[in-house]
N, C-alpha and C. Protein backbone atom coordinates (compact mmCIF):
# COMPACT_ATOMS: atom_id res chain seq x y z
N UNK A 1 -7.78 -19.69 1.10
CA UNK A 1 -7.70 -18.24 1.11
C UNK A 1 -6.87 -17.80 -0.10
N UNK A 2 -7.17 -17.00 -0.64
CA UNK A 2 -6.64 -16.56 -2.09
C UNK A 2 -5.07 -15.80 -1.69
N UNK A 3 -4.19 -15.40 -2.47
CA UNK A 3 -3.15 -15.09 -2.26
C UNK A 3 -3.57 -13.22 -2.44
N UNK A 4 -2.81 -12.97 -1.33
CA UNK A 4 -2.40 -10.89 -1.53
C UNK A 4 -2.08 -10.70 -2.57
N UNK A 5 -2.49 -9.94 -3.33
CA UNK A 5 -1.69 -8.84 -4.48
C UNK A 5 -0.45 -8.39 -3.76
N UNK A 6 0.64 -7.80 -4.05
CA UNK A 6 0.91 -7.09 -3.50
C UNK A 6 1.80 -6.51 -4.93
N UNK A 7 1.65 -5.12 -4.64
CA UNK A 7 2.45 -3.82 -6.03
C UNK A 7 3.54 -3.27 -5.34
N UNK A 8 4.76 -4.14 -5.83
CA UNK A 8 5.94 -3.07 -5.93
C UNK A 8 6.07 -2.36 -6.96
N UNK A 9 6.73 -0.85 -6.20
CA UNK A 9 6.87 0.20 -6.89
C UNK A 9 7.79 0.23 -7.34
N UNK A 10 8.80 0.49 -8.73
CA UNK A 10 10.10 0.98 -8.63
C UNK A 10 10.95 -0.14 -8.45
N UNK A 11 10.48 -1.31 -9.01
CA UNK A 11 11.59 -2.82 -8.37
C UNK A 11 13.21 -2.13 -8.80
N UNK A 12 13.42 -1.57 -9.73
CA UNK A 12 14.62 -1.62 -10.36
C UNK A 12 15.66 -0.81 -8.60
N UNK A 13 14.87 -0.47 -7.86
CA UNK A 13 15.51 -0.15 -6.56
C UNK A 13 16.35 -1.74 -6.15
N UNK A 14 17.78 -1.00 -5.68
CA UNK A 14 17.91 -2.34 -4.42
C UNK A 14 17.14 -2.58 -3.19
N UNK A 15 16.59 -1.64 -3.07
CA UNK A 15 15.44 -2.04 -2.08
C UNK A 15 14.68 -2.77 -2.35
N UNK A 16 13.55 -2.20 -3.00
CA UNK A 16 12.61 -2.91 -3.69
C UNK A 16 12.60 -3.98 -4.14
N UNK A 17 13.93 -4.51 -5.13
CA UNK A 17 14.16 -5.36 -5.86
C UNK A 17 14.11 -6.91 -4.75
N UNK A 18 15.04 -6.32 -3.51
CA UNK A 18 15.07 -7.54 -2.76
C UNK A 18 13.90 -8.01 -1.86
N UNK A 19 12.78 -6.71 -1.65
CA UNK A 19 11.81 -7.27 -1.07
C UNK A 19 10.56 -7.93 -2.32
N UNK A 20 11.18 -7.50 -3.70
CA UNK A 20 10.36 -8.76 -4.33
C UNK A 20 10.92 -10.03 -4.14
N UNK A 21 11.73 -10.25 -4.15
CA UNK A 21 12.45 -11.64 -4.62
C UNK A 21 11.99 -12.30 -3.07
N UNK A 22 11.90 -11.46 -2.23
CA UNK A 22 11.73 -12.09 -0.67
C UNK A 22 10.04 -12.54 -0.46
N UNK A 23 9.61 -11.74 -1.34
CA UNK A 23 7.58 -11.88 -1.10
C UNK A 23 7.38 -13.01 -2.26
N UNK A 24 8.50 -13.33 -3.55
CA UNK A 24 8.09 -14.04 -4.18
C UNK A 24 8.33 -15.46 -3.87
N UNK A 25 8.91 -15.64 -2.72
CA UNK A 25 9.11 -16.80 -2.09
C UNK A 25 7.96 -17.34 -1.31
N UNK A 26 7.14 -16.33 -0.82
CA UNK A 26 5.88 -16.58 0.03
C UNK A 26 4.79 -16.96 -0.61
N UNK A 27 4.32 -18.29 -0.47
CA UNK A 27 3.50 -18.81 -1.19
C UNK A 27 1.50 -17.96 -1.13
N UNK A 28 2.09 -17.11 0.05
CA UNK A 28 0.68 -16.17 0.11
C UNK A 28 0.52 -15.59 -0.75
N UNK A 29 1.25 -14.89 -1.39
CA UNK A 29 1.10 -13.31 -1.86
C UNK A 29 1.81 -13.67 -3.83
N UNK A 30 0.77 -12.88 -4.24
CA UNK A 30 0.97 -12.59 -6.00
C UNK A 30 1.96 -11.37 -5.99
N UNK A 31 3.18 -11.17 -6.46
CA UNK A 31 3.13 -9.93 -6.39
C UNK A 31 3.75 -9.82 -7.88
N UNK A 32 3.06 -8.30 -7.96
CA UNK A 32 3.34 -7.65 -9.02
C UNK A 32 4.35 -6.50 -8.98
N UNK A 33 5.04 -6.38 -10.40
CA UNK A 33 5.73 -4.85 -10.09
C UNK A 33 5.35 -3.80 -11.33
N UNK A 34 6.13 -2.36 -10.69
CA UNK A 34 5.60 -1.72 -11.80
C UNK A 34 6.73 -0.61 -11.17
N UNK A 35 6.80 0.07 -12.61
CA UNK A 35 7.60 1.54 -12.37
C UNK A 35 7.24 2.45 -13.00
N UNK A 36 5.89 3.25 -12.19
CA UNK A 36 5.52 4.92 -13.32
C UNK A 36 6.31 5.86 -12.96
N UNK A 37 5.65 6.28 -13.93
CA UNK A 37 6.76 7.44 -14.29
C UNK A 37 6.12 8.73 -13.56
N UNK A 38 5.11 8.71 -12.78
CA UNK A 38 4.31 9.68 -11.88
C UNK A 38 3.30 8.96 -11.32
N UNK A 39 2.21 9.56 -10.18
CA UNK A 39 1.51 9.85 -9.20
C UNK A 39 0.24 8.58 -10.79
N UNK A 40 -0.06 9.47 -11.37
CA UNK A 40 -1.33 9.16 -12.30
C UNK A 40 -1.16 7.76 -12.97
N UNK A 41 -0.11 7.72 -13.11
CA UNK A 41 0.35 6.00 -13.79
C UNK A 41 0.53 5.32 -13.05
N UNK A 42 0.72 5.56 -11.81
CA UNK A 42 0.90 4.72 -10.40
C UNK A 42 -0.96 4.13 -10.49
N UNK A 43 -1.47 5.43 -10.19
CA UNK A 43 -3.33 4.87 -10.19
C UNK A 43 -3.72 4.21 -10.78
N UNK A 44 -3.01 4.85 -12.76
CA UNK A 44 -3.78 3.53 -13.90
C UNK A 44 -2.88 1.97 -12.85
N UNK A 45 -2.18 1.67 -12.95
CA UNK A 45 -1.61 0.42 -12.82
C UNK A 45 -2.36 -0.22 -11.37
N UNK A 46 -2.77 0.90 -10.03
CA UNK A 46 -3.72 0.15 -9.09
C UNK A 46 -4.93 -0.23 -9.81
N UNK A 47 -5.40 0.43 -10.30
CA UNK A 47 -6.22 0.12 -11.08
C UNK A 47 -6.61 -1.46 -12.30
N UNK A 48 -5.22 -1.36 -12.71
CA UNK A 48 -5.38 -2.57 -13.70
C UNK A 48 -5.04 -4.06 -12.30
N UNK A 49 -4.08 -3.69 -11.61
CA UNK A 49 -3.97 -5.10 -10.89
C UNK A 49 -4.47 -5.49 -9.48
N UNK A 50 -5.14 -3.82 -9.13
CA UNK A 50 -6.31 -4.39 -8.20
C UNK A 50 -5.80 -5.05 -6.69
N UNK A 51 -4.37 -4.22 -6.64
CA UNK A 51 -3.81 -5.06 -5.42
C UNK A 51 -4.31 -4.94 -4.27
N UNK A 52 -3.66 -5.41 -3.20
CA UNK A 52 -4.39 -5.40 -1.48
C UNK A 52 -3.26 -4.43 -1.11
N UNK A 53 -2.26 -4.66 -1.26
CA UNK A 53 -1.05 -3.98 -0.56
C UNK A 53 -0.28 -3.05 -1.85
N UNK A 54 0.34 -2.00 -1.52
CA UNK A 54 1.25 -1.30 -2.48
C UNK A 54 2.29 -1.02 -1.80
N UNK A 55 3.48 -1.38 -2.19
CA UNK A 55 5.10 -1.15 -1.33
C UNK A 55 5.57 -0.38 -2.07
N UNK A 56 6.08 1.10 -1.80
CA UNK A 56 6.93 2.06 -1.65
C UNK A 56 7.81 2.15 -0.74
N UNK A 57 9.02 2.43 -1.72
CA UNK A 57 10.32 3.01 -0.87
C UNK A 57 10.38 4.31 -0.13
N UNK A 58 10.64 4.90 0.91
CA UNK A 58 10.46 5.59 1.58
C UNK A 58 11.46 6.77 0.34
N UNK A 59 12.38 6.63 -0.16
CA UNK A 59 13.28 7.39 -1.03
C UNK A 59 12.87 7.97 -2.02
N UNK A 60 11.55 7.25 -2.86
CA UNK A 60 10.76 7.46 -3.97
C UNK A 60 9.93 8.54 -3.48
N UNK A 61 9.92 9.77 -4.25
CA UNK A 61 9.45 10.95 -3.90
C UNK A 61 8.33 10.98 -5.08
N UNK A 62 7.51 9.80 -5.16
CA UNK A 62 6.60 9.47 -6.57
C UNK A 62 5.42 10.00 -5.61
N UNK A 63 4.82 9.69 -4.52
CA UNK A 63 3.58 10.16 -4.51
C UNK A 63 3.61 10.25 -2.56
N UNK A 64 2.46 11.17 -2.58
CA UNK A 64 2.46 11.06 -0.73
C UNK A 64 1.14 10.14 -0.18
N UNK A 65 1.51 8.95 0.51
CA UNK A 65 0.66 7.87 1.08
C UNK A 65 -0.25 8.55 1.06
N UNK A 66 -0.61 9.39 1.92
CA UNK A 66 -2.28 9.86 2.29
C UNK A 66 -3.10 10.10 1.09
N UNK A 67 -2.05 11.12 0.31
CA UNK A 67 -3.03 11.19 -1.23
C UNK A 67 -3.15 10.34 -2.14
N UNK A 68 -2.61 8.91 -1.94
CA UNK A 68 -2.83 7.76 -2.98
C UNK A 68 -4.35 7.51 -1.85
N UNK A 69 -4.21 6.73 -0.95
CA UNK A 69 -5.23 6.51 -0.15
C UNK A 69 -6.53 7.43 -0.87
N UNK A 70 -6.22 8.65 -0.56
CA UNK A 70 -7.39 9.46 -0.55
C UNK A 70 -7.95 9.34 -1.81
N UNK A 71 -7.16 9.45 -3.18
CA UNK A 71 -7.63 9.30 -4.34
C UNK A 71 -7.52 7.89 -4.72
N UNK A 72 -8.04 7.11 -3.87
CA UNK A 72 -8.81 5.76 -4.63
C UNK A 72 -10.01 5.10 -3.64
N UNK A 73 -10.43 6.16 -4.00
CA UNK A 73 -12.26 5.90 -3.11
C UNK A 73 -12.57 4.44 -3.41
N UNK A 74 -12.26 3.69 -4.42
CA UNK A 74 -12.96 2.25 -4.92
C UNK A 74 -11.96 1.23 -4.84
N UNK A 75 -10.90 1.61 -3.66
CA UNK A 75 -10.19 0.77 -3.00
C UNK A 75 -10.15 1.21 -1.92
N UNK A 76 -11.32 0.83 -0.86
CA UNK A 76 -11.37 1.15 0.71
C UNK A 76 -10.37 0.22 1.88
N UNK A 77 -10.21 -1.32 1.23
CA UNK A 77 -9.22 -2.50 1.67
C UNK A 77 -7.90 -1.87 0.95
N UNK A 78 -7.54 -1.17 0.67
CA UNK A 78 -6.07 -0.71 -0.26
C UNK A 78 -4.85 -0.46 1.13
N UNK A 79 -4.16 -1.18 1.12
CA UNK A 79 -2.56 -0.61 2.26
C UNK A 79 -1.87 -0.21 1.80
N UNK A 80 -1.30 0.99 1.78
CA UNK A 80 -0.07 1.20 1.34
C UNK A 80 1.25 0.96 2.31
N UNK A 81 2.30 0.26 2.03
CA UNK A 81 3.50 0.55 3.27
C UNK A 81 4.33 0.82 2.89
N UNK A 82 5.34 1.63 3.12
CA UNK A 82 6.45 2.72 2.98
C UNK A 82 7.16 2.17 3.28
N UNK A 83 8.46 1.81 2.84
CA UNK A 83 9.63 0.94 3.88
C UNK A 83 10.49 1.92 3.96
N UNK A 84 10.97 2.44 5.34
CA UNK A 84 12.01 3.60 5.36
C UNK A 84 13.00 2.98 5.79
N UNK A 85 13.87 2.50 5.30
CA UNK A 85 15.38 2.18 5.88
C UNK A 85 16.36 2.92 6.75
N UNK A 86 15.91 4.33 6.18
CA UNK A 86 17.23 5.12 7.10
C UNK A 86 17.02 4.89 8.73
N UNK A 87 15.85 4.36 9.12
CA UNK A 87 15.19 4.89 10.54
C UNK A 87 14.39 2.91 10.57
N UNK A 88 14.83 2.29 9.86
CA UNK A 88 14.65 1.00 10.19
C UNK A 88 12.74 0.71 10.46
N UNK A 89 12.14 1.79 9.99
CA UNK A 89 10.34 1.48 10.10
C UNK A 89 9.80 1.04 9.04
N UNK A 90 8.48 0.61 9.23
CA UNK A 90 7.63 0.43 8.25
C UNK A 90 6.83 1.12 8.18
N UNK A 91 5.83 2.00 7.56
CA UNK A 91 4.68 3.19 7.48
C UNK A 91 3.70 2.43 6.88
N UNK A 92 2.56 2.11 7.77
CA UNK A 92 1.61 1.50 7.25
C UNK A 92 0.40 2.43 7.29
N UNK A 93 -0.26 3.11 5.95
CA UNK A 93 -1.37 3.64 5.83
C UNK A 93 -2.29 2.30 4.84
N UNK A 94 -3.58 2.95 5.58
CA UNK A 94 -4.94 2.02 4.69
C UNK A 94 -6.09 3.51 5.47
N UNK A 95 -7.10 3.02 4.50
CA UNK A 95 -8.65 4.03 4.62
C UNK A 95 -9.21 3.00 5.56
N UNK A 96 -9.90 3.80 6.37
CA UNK A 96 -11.10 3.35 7.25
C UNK A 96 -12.02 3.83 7.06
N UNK A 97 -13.43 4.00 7.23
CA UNK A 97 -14.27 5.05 7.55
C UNK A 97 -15.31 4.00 8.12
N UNK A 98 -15.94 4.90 8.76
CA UNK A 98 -17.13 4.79 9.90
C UNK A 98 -18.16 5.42 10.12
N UNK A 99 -19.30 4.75 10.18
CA UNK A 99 -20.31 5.44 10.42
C UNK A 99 -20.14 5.96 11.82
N UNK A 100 -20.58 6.83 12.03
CA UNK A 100 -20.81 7.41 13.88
C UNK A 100 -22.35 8.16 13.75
N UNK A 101 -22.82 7.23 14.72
CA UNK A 101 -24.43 7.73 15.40
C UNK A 101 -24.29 8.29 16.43
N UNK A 102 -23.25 7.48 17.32
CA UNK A 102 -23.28 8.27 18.86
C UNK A 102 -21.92 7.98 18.89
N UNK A 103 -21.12 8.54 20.47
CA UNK A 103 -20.10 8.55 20.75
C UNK A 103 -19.43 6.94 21.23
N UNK A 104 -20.43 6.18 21.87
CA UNK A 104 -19.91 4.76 21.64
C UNK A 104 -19.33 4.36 20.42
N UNK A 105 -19.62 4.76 19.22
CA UNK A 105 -19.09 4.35 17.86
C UNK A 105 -17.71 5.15 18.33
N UNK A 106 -17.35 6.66 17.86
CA UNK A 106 -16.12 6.84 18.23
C UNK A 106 -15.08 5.73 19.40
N UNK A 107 -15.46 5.67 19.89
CA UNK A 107 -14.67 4.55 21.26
C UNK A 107 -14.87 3.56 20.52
N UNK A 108 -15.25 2.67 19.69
CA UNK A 108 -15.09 1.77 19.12
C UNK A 108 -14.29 1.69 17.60
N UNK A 109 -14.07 2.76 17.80
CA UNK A 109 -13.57 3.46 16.09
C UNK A 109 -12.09 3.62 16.57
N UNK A 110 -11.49 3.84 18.11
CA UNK A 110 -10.64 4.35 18.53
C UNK A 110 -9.71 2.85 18.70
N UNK A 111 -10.58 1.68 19.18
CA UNK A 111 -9.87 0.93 19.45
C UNK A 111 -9.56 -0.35 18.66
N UNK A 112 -10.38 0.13 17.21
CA UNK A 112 -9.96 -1.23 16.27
C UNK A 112 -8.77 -0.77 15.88
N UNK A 113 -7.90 -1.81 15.50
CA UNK A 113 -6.73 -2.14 14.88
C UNK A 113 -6.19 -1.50 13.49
């Protein structure tokens, strides 16, 4: 099985910084970093490295999950996760979409993962 991309945002964070050094220990996962300077250089750089996962600091007021999601139609497998420290969570957004013919699809749309 090939190793995760995974794009940190912003390593020069102590946050950030330590959850690279912690993913670069995991023999799963490639990870890359990067620090734009906005929303649009964040995209060129999904773009150039094509990751599975993108880690943002919950503190970084660089872009809002839903609208990275939304504006990268040609990354439908794309996760983004948010690490919020103050409140000890993780925010995991990714795109789904689904066809629906009938309402059995909804109920099956409801209960995947």
């Amino acid at each position: 099985m090939p190793a995760k991309c995974v794009l940190i945002v912003n390593p020069a964070s102590v946050l950030t910084a330590g959850l690279e050094l912690l993913l670069h220990q995991q023999r799963d996962f490639k990870v890359v970093s990067s620090n734009p300077e906005n929303e649009e250089k964040l995209i060129e750089e999904i773009g150039r490295h094509r990751p599975d996962i993108v880690l943002l600091d919950d503190s970084q007021s660089l872009v809002e999950p839903l609208h990275l999601i939304a504006s990268l139609k040609d990354c439908p497998n794309l996760r983004v996760i948010v690490v919020n420290l103050k409140d000890n969570r993780l925010l995991i957004f990714n795109r789904q979409e689904f066809e629906v013919a009938c309402a059995n699809d909804l109920v099956d749309a409801v209960r995947r993962p």
